[in-house]
Protein backbone atom coordinates (compact mmCIF):
# COMPACT_ATOMS: atom_id res chain seq x y z
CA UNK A 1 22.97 14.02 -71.28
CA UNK A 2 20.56 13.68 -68.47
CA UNK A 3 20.89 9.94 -68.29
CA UNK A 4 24.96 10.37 -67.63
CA UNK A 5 24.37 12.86 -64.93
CA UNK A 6 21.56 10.91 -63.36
CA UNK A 7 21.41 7.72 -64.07
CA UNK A 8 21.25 4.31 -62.54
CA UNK A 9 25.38 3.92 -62.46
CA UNK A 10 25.47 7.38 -60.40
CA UNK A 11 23.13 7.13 -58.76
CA UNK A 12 24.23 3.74 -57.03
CA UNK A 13 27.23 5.04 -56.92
CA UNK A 14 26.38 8.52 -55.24
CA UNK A 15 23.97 5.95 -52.73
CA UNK A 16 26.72 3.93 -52.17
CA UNK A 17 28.94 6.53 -51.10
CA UNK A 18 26.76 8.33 -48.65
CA UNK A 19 26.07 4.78 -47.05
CA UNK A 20 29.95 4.33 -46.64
CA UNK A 21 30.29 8.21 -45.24
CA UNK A 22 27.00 9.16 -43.70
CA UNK A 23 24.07 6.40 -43.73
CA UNK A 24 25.83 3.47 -42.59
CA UNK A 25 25.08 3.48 -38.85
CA UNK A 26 25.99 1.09 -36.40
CA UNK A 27 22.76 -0.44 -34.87
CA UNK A 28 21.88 -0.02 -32.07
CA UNK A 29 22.42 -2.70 -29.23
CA UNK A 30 19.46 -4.96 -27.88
CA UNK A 31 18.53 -4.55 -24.30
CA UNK A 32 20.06 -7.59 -22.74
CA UNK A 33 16.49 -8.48 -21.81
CA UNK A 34 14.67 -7.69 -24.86
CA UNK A 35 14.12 -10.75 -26.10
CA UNK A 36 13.22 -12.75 -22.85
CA UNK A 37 10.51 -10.22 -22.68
CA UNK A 38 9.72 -10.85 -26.30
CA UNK A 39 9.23 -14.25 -25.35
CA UNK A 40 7.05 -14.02 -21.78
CA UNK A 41 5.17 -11.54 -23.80
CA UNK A 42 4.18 -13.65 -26.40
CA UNK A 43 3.36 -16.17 -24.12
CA UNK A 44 0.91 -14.11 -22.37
CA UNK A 45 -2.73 -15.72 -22.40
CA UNK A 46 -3.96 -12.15 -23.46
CA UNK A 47 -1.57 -12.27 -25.99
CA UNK A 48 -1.86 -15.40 -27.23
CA UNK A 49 -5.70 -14.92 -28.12
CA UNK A 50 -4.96 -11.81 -29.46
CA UNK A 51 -2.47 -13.86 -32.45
CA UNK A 52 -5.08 -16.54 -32.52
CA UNK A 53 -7.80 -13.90 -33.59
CA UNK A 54 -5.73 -11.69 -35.51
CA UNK A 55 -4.70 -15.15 -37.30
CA UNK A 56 -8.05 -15.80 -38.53
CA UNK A 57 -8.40 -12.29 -39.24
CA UNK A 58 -6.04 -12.15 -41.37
CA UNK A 59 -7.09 -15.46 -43.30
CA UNK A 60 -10.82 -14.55 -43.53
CA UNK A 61 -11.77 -15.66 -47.00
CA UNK A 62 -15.69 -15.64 -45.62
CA UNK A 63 -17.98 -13.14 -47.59
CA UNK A 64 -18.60 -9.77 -45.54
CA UNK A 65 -21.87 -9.82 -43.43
CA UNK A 66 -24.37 -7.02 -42.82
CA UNK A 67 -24.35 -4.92 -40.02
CA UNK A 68 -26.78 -2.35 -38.80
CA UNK A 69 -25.72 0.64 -37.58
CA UNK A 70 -27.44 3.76 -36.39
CA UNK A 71 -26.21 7.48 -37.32
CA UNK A 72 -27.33 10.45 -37.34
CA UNK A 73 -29.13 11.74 -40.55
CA UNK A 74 -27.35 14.86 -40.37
CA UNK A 75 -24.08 13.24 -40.80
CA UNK A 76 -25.55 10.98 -42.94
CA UNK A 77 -26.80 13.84 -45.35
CA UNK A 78 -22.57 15.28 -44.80
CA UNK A 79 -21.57 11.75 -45.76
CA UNK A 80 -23.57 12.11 -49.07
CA UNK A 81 -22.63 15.58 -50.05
CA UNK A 82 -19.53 15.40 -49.65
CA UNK A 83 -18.88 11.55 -51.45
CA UNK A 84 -21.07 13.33 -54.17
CA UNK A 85 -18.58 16.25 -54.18
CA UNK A 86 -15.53 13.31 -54.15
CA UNK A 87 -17.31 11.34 -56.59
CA UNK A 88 -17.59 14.64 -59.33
CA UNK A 89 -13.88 15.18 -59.03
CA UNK A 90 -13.03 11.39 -59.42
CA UNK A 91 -15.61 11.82 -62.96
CA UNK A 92 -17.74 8.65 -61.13
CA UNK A 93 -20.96 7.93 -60.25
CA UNK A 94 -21.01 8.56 -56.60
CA UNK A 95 -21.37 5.89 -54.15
CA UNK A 96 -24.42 5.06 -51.73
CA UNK A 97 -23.99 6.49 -48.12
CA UNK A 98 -24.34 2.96 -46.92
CA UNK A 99 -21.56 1.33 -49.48
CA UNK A 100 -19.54 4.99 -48.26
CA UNK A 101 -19.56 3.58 -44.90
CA UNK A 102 -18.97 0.41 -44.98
CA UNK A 103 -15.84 1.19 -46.81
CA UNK A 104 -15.23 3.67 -43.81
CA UNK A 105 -15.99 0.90 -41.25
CA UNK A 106 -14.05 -1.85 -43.31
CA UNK A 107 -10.85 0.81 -43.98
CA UNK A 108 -10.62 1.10 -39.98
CA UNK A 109 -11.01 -2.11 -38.98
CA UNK A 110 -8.02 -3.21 -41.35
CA UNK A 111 -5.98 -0.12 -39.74
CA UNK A 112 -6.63 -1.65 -36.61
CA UNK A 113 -5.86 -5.30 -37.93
CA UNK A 114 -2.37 -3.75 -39.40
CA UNK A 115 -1.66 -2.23 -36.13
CA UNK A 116 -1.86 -4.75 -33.90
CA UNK A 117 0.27 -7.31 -36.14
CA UNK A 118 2.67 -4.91 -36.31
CA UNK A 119 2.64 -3.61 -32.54
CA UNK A 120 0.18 -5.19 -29.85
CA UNK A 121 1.43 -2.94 -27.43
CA UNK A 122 -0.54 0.50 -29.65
CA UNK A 123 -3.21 -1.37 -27.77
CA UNK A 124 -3.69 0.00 -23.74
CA UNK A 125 -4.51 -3.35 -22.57
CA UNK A 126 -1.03 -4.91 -24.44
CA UNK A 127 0.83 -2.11 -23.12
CA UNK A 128 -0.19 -2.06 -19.70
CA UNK A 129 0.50 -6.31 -20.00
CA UNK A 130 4.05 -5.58 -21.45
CA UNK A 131 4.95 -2.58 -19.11
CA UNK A 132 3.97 -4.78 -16.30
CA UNK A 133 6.11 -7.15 -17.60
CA UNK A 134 8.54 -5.12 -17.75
CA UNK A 135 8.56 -4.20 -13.83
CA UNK A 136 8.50 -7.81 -12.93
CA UNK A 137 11.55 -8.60 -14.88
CA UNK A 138 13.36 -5.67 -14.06
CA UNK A 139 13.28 -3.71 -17.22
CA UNK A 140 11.41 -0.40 -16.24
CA UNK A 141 13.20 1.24 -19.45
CA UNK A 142 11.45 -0.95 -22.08
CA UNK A 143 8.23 -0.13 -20.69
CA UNK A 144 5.76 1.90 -23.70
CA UNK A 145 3.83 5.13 -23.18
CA UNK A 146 0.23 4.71 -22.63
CA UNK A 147 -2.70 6.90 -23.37
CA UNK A 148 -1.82 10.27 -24.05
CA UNK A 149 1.74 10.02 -23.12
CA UNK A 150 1.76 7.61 -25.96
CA UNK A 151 0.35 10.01 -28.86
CA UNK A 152 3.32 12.10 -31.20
CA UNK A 153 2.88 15.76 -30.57
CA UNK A 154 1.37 17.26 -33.80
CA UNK A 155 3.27 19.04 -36.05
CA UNK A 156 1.78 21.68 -38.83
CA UNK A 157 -1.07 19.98 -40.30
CA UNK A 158 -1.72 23.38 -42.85
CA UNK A 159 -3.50 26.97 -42.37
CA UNK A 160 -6.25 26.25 -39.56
């Protein structure tokens, strides 16, 4: 009985329906000089290192290498408790401090790979190249908010 109600035939059908009423939304039209800022942008010697490293980046097949870095033992000891604490609920052995950060250090450096491929200009340096770009060509309303101006405002992350 449950599969007639909700099953795959209505629910494509109940999908299909809202896209025809409700979800099907024109898109919205390109700024006439979108894409010949696209271009100049990507063209940008800044830019254009930028692809070539996050290229090789991306294609690193090379075996990590160590790196020494220097923390405070306080933290450190936080570190430990609390991938003990992590480790307990998980029903594993926990993991060293050091292998805990590197996967800290290696998790945000791939953030920061994946946000750059996907938008150079989350970067200050990109944005202020593609704003500028922006003024030269005349498009002051395709420029990107930098810094803080740039950040979401927070909604409610919980009780604190």
């Amino acid at each position: 009985m449950a599969e007639e109600k909700y099953g795959p035939t209505s629910d494509d059908s109940a999908l299909s329906s809202w896209e025809q009423k409700n979800g099907d939304t024109p898109d919205i039209p390109l700024h006439p000089r979108r894409a010949h800022l696209s271009e100049a942008f990507a063209a940008h010697p800044d830019v254009c290192m930028l692809q070539s490293v996050l290229d090789a980046a991306m294609h690193d097949a090379a075996n990590p290498v160590p790196v020494m870095i220097e923390v405070q033992p306080g933290l450190l000891a936080l570190l430990a408790h609390v991938g003990r604490l992590d480790a307990a609920r998980a029903g594993q052995p926990p993991e060293s401090p050091p292998r805990l950060l590197s996967q800290m250090v290696g998790n945000h450096l791939e953030h920061l790979l994946h946000t750059l491929v996907t938008d150079p200009t989350s970067h200050p340096h990109f944005a202020e190249a593609w704003n500028r770009l922006c003024e030269v060509e005349g498009a002051p309303e395709l420029a990107v908010p930098i810094g803080a101006a740039a950040d979401t405002p927070s909604g409610d992350h919980g009780p604190f």
